[in-house]
Structure formats: structure tokens, C-alpha cells
N, C-alpha and C. Protein backbone atom coordinates (compact mmCIF):
# COMPACT_ATOMS: atom_id res chain seq x y z
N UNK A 1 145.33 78.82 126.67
CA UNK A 1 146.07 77.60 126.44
C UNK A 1 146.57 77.08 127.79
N UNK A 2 146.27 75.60 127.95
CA UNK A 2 146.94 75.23 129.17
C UNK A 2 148.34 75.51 129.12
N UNK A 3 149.02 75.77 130.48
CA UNK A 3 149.99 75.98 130.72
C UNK A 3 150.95 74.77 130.43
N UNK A 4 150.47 73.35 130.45
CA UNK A 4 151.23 71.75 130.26
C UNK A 4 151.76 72.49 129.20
N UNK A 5 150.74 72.90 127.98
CA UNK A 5 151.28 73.21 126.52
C UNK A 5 152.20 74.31 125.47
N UNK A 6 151.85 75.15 126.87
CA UNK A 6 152.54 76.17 126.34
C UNK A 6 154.24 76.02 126.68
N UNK A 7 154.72 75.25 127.58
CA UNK A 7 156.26 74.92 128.04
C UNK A 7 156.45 76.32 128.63
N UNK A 8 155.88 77.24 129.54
CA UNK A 8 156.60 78.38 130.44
C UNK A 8 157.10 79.24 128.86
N UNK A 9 156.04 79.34 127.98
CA UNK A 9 155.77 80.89 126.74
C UNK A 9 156.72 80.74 125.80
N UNK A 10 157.36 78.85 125.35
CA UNK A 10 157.94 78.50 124.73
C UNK A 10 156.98 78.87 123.02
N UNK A 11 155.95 78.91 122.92
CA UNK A 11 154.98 78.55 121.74
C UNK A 11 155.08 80.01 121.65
N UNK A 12 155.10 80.90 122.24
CA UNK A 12 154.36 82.45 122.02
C UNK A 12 155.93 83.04 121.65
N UNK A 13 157.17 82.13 122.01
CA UNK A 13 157.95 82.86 121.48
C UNK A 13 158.41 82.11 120.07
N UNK A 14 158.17 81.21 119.62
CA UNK A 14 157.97 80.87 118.44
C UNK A 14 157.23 81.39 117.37
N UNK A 15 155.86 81.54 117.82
CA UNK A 15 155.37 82.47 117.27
C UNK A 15 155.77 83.62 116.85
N UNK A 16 156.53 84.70 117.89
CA UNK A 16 156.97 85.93 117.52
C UNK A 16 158.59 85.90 116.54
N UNK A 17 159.03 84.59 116.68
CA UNK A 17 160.17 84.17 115.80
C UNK A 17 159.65 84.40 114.55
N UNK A 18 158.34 83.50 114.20
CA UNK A 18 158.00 83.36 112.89
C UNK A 18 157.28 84.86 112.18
N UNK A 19 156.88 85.37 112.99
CA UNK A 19 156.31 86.62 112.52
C UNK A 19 157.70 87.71 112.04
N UNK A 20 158.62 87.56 113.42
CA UNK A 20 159.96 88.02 112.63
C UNK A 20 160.65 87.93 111.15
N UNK A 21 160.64 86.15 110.73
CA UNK A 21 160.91 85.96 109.85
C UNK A 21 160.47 86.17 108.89
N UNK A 22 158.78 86.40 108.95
CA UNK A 22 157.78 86.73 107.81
C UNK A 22 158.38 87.97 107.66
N UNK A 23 158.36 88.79 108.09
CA UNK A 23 158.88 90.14 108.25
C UNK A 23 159.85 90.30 107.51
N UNK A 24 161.17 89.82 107.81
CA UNK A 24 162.15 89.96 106.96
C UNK A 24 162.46 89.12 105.67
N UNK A 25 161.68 88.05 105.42
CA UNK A 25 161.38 87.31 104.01
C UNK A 25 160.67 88.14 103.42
N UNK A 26 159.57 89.11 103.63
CA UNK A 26 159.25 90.34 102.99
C UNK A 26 160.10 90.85 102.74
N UNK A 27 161.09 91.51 103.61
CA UNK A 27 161.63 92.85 103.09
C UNK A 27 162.77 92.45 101.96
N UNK A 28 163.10 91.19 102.10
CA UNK A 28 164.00 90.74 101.06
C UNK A 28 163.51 90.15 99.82
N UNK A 29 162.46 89.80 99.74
CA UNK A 29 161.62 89.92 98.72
C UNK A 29 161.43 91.12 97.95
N UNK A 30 161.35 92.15 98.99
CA UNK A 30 161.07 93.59 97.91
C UNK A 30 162.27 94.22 97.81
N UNK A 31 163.49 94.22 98.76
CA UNK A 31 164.57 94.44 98.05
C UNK A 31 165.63 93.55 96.66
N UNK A 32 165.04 92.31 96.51
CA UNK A 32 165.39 91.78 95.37
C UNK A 32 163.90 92.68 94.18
N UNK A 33 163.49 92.76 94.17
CA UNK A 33 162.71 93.44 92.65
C UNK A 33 163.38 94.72 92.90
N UNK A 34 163.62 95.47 93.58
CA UNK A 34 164.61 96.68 93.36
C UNK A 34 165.60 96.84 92.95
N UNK A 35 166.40 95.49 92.87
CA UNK A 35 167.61 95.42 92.53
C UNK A 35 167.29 94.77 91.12
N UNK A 36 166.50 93.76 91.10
CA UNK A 36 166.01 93.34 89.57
C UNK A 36 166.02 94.61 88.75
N UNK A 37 165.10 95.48 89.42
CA UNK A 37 164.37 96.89 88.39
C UNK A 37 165.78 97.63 88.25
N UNK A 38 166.22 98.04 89.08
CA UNK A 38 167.97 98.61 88.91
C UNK A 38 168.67 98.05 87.60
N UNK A 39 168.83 96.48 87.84
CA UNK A 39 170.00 95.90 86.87
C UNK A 39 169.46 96.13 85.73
N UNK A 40 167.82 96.04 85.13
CA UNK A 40 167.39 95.77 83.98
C UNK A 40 167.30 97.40 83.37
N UNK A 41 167.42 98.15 84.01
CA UNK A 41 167.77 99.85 83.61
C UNK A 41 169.33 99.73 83.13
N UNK A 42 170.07 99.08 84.35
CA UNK A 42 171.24 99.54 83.36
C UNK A 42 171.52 98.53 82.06
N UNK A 43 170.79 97.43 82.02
CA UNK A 43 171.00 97.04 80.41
C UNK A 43 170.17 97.74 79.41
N UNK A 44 169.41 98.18 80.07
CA UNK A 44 168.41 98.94 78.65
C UNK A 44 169.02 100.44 77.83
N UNK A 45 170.17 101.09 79.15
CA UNK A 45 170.79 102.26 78.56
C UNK A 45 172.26 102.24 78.58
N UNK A 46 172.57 102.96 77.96
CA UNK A 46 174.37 102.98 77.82
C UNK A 46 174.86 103.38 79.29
N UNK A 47 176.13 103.24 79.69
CA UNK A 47 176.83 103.57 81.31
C UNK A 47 176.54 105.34 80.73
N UNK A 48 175.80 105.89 81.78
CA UNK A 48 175.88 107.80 81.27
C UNK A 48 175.89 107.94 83.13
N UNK A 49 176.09 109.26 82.83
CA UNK A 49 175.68 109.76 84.34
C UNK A 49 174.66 109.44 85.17
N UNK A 50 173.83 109.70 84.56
CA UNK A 50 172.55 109.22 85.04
C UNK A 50 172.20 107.58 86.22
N UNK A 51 173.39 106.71 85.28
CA UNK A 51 173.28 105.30 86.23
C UNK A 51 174.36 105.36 87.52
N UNK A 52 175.19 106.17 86.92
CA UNK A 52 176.61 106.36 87.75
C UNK A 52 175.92 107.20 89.23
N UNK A 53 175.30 108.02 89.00
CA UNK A 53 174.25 109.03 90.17
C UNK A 53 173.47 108.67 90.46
N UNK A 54 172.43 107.43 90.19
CA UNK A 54 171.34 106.32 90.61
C UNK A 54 171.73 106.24 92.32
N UNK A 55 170.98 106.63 92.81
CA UNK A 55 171.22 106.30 94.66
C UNK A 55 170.00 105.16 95.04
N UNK A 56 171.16 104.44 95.30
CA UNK A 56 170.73 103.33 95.92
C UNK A 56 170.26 103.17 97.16
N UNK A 57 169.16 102.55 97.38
CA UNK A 57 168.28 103.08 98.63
C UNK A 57 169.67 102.55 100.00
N UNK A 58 169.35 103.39 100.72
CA UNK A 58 169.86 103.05 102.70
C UNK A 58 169.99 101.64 102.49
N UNK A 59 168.73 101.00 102.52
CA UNK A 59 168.47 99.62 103.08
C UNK A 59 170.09 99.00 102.32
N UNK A 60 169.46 98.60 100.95
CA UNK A 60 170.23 97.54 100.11
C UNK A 60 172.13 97.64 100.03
N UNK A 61 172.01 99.00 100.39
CA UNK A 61 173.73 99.57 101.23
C UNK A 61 174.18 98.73 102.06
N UNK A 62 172.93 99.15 102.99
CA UNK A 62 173.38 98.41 104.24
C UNK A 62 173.25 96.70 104.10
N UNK A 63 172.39 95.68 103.64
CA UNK A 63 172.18 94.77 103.07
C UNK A 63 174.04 94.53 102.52
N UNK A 64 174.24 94.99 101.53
CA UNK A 64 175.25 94.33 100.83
C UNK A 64 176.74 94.68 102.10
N UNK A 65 176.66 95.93 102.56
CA UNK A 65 177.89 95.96 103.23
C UNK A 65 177.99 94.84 104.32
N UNK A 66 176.63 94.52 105.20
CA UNK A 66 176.68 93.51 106.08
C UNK A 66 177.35 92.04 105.61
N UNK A 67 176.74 91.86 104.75
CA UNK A 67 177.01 90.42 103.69
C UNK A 67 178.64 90.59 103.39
N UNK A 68 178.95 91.68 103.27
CA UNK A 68 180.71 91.57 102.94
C UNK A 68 181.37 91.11 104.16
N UNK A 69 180.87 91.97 105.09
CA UNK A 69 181.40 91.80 106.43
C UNK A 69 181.65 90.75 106.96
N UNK A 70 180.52 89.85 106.79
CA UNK A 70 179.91 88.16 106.82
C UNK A 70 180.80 87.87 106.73
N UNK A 71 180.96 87.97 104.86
CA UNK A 71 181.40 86.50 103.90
C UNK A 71 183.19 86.89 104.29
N UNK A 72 183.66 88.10 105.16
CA UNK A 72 185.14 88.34 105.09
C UNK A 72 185.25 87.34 106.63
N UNK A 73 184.36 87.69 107.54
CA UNK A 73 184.71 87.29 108.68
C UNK A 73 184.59 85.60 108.84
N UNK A 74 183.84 84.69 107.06
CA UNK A 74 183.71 83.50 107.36
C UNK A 74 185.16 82.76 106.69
N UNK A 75 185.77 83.97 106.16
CA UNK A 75 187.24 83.44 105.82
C UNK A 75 188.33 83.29 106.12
């Protein structure tokens, strides 16, 4: 690519923006059906141990604690 076009690797870091974002629009994509598949378990059975001891993956932990953190620090 001529250099006129590229703006000094303005395009190549756009690029790696968007690949970022693909990236994480995936992973939040598959952590929402996990959480879908989660909620629709606990309507299908009564509150027992079993849901109460359900471990919730690392990620979606960390996911929701960040988001608290957020939504406290935008108040």
C-alpha cells in the first residue's frame, strides 16, 4: 500500500482495532448463551443445592464485577 494511504500505519491500526472488537463481540456473545443456559436451569428446577453450588465460570465473575465497578464509578 502506498504510503500517501496508509497515513504513517493509521489503516493497520484500525484494522487491529477491528479484529479486537471482533474478538470481544465473540466472547460476549458466548458469554450471554451461558448465562441464557444458566437462567433457564434455574427456572426448570426448584432453588436446591445444586443451583446454589453452580460455579460460575472466571470470565462472567469477572464480567459482572467490572460492570459494577463501572456503573458505581458513573455515579
Amino acid at each position: 500500500m502506498p504510503a500517501a494511504l496508509d497515513h504513517d500505519g493509521q489503516i493497520d491500526d484500525i484494522y487491529l482495532k477491528l479484529r479486537e472488537i471482533g474478538s470481544q463481540v465473540h466472547k460476549v456473545i458466548s458469554l450471554a448463551l451461558e448465562i441464557d443456559r444458566m437462567i433457564e436451569e434455574t427456572q426448570k428446577t426448584s432453588f436446591t443445592d445444586r443451583i446454589t453450588c453452580t460455579r460460575v465460570p472466571q470470565v462472567i465473575h469477572d464480567l459482572l464485577h467490572d460492570n459494577s465497578r463501572q456503573s458505581s464509578l458513573l455515579r
